[in-house]
Protein backbone atom coordinates (compact mmCIF):
# COMPACT_ATOMS: atom_id res chain seq x y z
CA UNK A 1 0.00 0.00 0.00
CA UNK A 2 1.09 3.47 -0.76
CA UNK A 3 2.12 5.81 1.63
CA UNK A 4 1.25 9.36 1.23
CA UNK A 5 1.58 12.69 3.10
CA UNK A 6 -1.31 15.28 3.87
CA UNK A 7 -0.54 18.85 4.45
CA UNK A 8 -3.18 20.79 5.55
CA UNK A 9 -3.96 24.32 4.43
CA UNK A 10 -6.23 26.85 6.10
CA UNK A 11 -7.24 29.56 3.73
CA UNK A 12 -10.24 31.04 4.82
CA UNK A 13 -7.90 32.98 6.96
CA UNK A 14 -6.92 34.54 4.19
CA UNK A 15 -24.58 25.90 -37.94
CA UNK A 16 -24.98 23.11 -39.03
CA UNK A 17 -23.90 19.99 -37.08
CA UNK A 18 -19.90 19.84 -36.68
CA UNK A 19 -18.83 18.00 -39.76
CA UNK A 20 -17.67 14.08 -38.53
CA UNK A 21 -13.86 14.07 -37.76
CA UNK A 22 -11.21 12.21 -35.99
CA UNK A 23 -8.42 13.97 -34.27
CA UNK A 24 -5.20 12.54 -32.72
CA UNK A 25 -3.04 14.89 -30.55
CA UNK A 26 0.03 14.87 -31.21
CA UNK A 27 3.57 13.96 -29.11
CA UNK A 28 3.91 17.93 -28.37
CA UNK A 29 0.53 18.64 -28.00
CA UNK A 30 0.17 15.95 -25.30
CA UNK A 31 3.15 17.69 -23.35
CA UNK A 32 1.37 21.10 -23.86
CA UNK A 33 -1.76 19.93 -22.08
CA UNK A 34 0.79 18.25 -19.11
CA UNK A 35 2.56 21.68 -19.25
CA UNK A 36 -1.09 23.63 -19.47
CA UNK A 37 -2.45 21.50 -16.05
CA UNK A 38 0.87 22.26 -14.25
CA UNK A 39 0.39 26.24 -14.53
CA UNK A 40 -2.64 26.04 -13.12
CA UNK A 41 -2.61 30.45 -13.25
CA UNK A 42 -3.12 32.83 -15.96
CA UNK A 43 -4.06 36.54 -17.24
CA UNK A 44 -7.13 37.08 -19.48
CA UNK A 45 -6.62 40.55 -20.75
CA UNK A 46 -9.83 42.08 -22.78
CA UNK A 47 -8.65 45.37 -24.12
CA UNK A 48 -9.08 47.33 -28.03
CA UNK A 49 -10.78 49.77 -29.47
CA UNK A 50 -13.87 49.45 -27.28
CA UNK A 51 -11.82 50.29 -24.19
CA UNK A 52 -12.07 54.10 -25.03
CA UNK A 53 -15.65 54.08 -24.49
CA UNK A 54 -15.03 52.76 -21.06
CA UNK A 55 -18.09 50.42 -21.30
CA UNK A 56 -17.10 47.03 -21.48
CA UNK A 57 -16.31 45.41 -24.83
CA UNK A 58 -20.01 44.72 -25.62
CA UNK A 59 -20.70 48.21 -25.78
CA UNK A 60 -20.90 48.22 -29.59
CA UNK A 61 -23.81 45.90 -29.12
CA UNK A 62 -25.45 47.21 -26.19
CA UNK A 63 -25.79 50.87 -27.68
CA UNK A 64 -26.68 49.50 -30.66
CA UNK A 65 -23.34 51.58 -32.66
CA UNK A 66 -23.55 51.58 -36.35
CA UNK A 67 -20.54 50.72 -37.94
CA UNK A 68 -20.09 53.67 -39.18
CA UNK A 69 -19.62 55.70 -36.11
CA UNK A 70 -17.67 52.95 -34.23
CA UNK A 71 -15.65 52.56 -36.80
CA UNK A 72 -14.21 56.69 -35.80
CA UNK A 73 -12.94 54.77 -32.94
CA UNK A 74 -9.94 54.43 -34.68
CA UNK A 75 -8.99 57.79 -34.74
CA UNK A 76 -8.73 57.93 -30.70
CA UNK A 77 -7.23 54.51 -29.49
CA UNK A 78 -3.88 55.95 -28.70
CA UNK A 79 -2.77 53.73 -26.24
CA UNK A 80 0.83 55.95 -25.72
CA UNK A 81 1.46 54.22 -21.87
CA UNK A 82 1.00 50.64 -23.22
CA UNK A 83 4.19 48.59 -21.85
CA UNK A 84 4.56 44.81 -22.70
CA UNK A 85 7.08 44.59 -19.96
CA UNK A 86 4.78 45.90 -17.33
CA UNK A 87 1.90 43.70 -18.19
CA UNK A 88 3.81 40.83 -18.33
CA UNK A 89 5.59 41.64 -14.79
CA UNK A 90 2.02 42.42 -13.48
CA UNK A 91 1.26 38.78 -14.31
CA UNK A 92 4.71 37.00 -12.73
CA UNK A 93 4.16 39.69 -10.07
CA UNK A 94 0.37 37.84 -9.51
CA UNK A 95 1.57 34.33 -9.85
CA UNK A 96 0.56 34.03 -13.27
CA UNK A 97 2.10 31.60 -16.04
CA UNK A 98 0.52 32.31 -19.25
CA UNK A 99 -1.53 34.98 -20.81
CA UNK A 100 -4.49 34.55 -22.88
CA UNK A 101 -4.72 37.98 -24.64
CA UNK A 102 -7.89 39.38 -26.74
CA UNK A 103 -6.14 39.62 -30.76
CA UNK A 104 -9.93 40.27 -31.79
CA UNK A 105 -13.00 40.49 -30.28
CA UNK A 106 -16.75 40.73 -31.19
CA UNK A 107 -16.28 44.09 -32.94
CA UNK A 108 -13.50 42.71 -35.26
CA UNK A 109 -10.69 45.02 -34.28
CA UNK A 110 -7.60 43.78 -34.40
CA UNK A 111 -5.15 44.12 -32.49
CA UNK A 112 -2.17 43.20 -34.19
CA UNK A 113 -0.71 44.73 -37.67
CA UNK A 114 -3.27 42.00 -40.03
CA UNK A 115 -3.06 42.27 -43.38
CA UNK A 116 -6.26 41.09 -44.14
CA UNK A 117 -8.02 44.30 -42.42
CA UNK A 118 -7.65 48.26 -42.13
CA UNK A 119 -9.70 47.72 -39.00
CA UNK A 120 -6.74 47.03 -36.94
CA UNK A 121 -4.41 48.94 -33.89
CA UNK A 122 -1.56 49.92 -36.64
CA UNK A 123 -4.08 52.34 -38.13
CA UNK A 124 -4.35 54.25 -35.29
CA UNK A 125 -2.44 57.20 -34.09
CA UNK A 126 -0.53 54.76 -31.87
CA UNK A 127 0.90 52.68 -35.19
CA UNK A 128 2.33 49.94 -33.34
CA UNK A 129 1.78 46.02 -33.31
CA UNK A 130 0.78 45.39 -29.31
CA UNK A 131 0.74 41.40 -29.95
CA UNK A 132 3.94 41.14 -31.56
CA UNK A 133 5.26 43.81 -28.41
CA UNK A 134 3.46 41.45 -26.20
CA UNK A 135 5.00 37.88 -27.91
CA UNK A 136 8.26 38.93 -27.38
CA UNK A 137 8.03 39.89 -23.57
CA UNK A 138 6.21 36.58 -22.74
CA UNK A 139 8.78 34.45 -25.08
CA UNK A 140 11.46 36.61 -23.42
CA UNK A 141 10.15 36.27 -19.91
CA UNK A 142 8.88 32.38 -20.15
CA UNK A 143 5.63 33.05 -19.74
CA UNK A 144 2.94 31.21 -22.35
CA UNK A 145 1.08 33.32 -24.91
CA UNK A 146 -2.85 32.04 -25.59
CA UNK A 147 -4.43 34.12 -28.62
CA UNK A 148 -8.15 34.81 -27.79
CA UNK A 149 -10.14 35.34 -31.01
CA UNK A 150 -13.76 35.74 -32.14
CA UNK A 151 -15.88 33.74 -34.27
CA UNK A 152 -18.73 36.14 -34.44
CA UNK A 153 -18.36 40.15 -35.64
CA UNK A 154 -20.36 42.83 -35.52
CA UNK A 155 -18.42 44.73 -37.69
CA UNK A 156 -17.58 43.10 -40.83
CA UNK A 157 -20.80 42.47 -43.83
CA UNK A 158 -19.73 39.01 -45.22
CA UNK A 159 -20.17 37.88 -41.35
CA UNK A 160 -23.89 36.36 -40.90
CA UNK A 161 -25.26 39.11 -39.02
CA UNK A 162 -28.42 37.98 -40.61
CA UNK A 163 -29.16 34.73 -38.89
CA UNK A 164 -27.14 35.59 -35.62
CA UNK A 165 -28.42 36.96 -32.32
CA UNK A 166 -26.42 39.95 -31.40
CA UNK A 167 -25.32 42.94 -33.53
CA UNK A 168 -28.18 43.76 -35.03
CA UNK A 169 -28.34 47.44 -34.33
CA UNK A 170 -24.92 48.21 -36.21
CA UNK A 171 -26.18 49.00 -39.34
CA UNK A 172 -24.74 46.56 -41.82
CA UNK A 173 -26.96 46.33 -44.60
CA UNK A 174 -24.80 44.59 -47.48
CA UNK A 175 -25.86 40.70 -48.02
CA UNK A 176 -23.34 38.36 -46.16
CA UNK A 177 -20.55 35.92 -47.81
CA UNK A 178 -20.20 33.19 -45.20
CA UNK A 179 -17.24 31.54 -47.69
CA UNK A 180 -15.81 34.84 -47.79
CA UNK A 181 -15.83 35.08 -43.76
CA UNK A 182 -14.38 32.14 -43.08
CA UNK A 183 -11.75 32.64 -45.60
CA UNK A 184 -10.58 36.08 -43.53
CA UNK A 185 -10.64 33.92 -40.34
CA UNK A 186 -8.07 31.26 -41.92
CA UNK A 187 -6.14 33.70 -43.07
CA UNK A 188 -5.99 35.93 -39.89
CA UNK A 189 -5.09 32.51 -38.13
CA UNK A 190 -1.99 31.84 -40.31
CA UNK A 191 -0.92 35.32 -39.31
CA UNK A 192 -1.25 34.50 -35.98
CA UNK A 193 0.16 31.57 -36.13
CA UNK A 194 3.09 32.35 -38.85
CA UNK A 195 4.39 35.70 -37.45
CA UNK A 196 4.36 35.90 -33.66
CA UNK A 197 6.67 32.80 -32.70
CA UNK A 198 5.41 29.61 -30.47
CA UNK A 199 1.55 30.23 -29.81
CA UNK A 200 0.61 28.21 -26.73
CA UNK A 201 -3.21 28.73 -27.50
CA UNK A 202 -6.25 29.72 -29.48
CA UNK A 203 -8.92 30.52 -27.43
CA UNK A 204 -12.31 30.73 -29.45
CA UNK A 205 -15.54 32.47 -28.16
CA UNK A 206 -18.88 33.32 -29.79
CA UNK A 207 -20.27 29.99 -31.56
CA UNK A 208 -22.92 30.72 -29.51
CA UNK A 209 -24.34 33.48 -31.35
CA UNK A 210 -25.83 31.43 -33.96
CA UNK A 211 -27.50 28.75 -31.99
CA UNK A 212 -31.54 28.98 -32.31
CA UNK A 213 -31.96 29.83 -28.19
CA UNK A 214 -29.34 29.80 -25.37
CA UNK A 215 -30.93 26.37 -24.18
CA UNK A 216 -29.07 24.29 -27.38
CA UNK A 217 -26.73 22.08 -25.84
CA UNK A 218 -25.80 20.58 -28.51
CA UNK A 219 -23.61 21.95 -31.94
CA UNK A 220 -26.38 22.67 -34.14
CA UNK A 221 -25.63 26.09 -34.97
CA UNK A 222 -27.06 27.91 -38.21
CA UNK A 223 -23.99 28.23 -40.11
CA UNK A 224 -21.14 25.71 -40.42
CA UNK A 225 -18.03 27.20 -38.58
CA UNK A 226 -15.63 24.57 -40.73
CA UNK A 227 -14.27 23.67 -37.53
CA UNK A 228 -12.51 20.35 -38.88
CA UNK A 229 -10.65 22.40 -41.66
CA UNK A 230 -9.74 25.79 -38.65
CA UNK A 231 -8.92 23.07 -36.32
CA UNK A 232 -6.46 21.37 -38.84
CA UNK A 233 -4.95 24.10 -39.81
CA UNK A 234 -4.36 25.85 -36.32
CA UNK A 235 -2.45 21.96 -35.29
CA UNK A 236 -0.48 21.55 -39.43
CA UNK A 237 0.81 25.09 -38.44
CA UNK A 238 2.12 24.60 -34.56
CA UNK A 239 0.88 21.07 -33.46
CA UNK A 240 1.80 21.88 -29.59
CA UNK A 241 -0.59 24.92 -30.16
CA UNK A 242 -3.96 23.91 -27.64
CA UNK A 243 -7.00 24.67 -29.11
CA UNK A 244 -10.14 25.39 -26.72
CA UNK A 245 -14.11 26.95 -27.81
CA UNK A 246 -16.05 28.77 -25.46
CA UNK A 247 -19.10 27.22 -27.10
CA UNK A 248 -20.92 26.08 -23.62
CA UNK A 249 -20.92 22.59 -24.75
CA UNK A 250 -18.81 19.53 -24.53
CA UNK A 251 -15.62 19.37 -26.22
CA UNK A 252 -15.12 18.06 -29.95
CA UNK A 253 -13.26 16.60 -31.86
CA UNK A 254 -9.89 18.66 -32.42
CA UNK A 255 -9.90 20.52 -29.04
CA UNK A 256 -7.73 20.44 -26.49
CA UNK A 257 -9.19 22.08 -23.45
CA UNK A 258 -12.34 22.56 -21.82
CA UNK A 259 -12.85 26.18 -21.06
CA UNK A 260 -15.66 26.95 -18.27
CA UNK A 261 -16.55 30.80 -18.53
CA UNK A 262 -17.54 32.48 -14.75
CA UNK A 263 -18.30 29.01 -13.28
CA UNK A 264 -16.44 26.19 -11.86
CA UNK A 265 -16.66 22.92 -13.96
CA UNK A 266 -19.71 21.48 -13.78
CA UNK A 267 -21.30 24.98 -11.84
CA UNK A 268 -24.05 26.67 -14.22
CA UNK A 269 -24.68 29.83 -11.88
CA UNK A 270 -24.57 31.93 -14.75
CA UNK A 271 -26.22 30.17 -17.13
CA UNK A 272 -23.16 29.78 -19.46
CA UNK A 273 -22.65 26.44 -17.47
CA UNK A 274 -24.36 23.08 -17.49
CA UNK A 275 -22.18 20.95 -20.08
CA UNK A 276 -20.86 18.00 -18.82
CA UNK A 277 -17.29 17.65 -17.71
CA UNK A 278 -14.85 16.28 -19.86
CA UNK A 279 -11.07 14.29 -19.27
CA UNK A 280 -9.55 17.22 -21.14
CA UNK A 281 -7.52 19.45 -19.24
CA UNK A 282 -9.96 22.42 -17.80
CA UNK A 283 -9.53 26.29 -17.28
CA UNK A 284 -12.39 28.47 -15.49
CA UNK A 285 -12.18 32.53 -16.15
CA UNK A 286 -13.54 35.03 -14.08
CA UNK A 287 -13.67 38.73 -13.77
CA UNK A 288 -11.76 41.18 -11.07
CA UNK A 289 -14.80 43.08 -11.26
CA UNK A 290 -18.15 42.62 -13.03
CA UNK A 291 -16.75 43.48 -16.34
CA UNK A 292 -14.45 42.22 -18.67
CA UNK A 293 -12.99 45.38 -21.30
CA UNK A 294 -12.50 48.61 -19.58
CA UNK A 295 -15.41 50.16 -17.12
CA UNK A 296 -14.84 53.05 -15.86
CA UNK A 297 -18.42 53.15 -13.48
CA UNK A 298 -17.33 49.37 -11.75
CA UNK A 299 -16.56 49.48 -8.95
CA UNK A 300 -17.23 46.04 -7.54
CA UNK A 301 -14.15 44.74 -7.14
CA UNK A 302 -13.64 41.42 -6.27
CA UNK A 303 -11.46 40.47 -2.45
CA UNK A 304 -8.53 38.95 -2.74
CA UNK A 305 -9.58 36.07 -0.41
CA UNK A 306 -12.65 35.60 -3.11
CA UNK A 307 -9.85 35.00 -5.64
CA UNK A 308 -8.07 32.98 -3.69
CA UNK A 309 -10.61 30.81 -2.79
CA UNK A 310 -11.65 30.69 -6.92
CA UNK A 311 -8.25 29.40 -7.73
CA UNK A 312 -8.33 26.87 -4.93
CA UNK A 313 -11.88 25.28 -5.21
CA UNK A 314 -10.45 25.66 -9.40
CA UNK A 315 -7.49 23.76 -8.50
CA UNK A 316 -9.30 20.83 -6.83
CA UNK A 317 -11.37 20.21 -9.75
CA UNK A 318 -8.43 19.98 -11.48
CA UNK A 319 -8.81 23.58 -13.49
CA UNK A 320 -6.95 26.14 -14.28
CA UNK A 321 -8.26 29.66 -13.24
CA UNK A 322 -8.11 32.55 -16.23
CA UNK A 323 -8.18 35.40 -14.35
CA UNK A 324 -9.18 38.65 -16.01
CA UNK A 325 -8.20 42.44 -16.41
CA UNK A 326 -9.49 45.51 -18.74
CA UNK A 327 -6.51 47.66 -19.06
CA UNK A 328 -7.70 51.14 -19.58
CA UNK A 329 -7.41 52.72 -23.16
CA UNK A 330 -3.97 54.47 -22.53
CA UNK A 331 -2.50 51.28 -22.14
CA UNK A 332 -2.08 50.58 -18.41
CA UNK A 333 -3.86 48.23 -16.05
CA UNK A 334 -5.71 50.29 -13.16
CA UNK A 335 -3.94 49.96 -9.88
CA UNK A 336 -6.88 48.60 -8.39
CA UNK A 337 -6.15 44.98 -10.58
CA UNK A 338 -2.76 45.33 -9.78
CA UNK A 339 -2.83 45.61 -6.22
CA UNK A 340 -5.10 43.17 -5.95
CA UNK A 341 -2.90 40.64 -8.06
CA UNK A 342 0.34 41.65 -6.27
CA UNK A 343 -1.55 40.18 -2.99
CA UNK A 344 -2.16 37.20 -4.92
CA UNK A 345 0.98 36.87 -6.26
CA UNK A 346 2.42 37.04 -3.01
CA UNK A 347 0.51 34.08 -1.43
CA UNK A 348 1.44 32.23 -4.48
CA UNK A 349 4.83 32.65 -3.58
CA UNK A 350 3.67 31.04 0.44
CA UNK A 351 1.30 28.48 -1.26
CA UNK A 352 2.70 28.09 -4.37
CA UNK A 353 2.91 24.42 -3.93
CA UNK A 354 -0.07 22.96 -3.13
CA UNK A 355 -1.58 24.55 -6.56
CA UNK A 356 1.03 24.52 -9.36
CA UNK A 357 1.60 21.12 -10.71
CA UNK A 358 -0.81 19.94 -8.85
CA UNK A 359 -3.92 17.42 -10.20
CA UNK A 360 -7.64 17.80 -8.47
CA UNK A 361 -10.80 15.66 -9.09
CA UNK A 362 -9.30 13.47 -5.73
CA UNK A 363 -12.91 13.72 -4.36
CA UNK A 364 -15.83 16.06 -4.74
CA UNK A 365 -15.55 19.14 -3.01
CA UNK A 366 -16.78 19.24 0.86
CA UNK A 367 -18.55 21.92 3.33
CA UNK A 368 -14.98 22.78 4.66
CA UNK A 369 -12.95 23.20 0.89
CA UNK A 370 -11.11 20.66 -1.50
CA UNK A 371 -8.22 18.66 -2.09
CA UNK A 372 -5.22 18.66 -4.21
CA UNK A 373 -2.76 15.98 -5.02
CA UNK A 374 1.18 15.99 -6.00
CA UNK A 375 4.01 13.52 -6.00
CA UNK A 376 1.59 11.28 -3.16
CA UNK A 377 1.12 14.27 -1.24
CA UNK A 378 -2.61 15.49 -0.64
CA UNK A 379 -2.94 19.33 0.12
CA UNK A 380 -6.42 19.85 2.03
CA UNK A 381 -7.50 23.29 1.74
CA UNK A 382 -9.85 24.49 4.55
CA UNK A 383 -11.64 27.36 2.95
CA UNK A 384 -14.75 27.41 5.87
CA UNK A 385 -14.86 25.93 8.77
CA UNK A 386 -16.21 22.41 8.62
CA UNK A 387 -19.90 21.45 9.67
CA UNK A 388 -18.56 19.12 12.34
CA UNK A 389 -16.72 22.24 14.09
CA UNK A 390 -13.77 19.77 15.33
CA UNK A 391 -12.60 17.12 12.70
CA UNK A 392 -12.84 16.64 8.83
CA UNK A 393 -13.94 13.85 7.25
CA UNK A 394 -11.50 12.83 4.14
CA UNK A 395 -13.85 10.21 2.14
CA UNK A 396 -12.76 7.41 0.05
CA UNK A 397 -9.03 7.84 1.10
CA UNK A 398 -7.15 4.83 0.52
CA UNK A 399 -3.69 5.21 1.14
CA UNK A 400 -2.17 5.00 4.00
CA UNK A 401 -1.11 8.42 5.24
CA UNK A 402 2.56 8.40 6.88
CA UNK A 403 2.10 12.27 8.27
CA UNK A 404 0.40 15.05 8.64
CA UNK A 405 1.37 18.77 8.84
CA UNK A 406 0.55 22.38 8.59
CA UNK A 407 1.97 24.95 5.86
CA UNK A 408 3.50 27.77 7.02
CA UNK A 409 1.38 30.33 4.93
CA UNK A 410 0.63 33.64 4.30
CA UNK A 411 -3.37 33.76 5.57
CA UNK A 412 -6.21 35.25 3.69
């Protein structure tokens, strides 16, 4: 019989169906997921155009912009104080490993110097290429790069505004080209995936905007996204490169993560939830606020003990936890996220070791907090004090435990 150690840890101190396909990772893309579980950490970072409007980066939708007038947006995203080097210390600084960072959102602006848009950050008064600024920091620094990109737009025509749900109110009136779209999207890819060195990531979002109601759980969507051709493509060009959809359903053939959007796996409090959990490696995001781009009127900033206790109760179901920040439009990231992160950072640096590397799923989570597991030790995390007031019950444990001890650790 095994023998294995248990240190304790007291923290609350502190469109059409998907075409058939068959997909086989490869050697490197195995070790990427391995590598991926073990970070365990990371930085979403929503920022663009939108962010001078200091509304969140649905704010093209929600006050229904024509494309027209958006489009003037262009002329004042100057983002003179943006630093690569700072962000990317802001996420060591907080603990973090990789970065997923937004290279276009819903509104198609992109944020690197594409060549198959004018739409795009090096036609602004600012010129420069952020993502290429940003590649080199992370590959510089060792931290992982993730590329966040949208399916959906609400800017360009040859997109299907037609059949899908949001964007209506910007205007577009020429008829859609749905070969043409998906051509752009392929070709933005390559550039992605051609001229900014290892990608560690493509992180999709917005299949869900042409499902026929939010209740479809399954992948008929109204379009065909050509998934098994982007998929194949995204792997021929950088086979270690993980591939994940925020689609709100199960995992398909060709991806490579499970990605869980303001919910633990398996957690549907937001309604974005309710798919079942898959063996894939898993990553939960969440905001530091309520929004994601750039608000100027939220203030609801999340504690730092509330993160904490995200990444743990993440960590013991064997997730990574994504978390976010809108940098503001000149560039830099409000000192309320990076106070906030330096706190987290710095129990990291305490605690570091009963989440990094670590694997979760041991048992389902109890009243008192979760379990995580590494090289036969078993870190309990007591996030609440139990029901029982004086013991905690450790179910299904089989191995025989040789010790027992308490971290020394920075309390939250």
């Amino acid at each position: 019989m095994k023998k294995t150690a248990i240190i304790f840890l007291w923290s609350c101190l502190l469109g059409v169906a998907m075409q058939a396909q068959t997909y086989t990772p490869t050697k490197e893309n195995l070790e990427s997921r391995t590598a991926f579980q073990d970070m365990k950490l990371g930085m979403f970072i929503h920022w663009g155009a939108s962010s001078v409007l200091g509304n969140g980066e649905w704010v093209m939708n929600n006050r229904n912009i024509g494309v027209n007038e958006y489009s003037r947006l262009i002329h004042f995203f100057n983002p003179q104080n943006f630093d690569a080097k700072k962000w990317v210390a802001t996420a060591k600084a907080g603990g973090m490993k990789y970065i997923t960072f937004i290279t276009r959102h819903h509104d198609s602006f992109s944020n690197w110097d594409t060549q198959q848009s004018d739409w795009k950050i090096t036609n602004t008064p600012y010129g420069k290429d952020a993502l290429k600024q940003l590649a080199d920091e992370c590959h510089k620094e060792g931290i992982k790069l993730f590329c966040y990109y949208s399916l959906l737009d609400w800017y360009r025509s040859d997109y299907q505004y037609e059949t899908g749900k949001t964007g209506k109110g910007t205007g577009r009136t020429a008829k859609s080209d749905w070969e043409s779209y998906i051509r752009f999207m392929k070709a933005q890819l390559t550039e992605l995936l051609t001229n900014y060195g290892k990608i560690d990531g493509i992180w999709f979002d917005g299949h869900w905007d042409q499902l026929d109601n939010d209740k479809d759980k399954t992948l008929q969507s109204k379009v065909n996204w050509h998934y098994d051709e982007i998929y194949k493509l995204i792997h021929s060009l950088q086979p270690q490169c993980l591939i994940s959809n925020n689609h709100h359903l199960a995992p398909i053939p060709g991806e490579d993560f499970q990605a869980f959007e303001k919910d633990l796996p398996g957690g549907n409090t937001t309604g974005f939830g309710g798919q079942s959990v898959s063996q894939l490696p898993l990553e939960t995001c969440e905001t530091m606020n309520d929004s994601w781009g750039f608000n100027i009127t939220d203030k609801n900033y999340k504690s730092t003990k509330s993160l904490i206790h995200y990444l743990v109760n993440a960590a013991g179901l064997n997730a990574n936890f994504l978390l976010n920040v809108g940098p503001m439009p000149d560039g830099t990231i409000q000192p309320e996220f990076v106070s906030t992160l330096k706190e987290l950072g710095d129990w990291m640096k305490k605690n570091g070791e009963t989440i990094y590397g670590t694997r979760g799923g041991v048992m389902p989570p109890q009243d008192w907090g979760t379990l995580t597991t590494k090289e036969k030790k078993w870190y309990v995390h007591i996030t609440k004090e139990p029901l029982s007031k004086t013991s905690i019950l450790l179910p299904n444990l089989k191995n025989k435990i040789k010790n027992a001890c308490y971290l020394k650790l920075k309390k939250y």
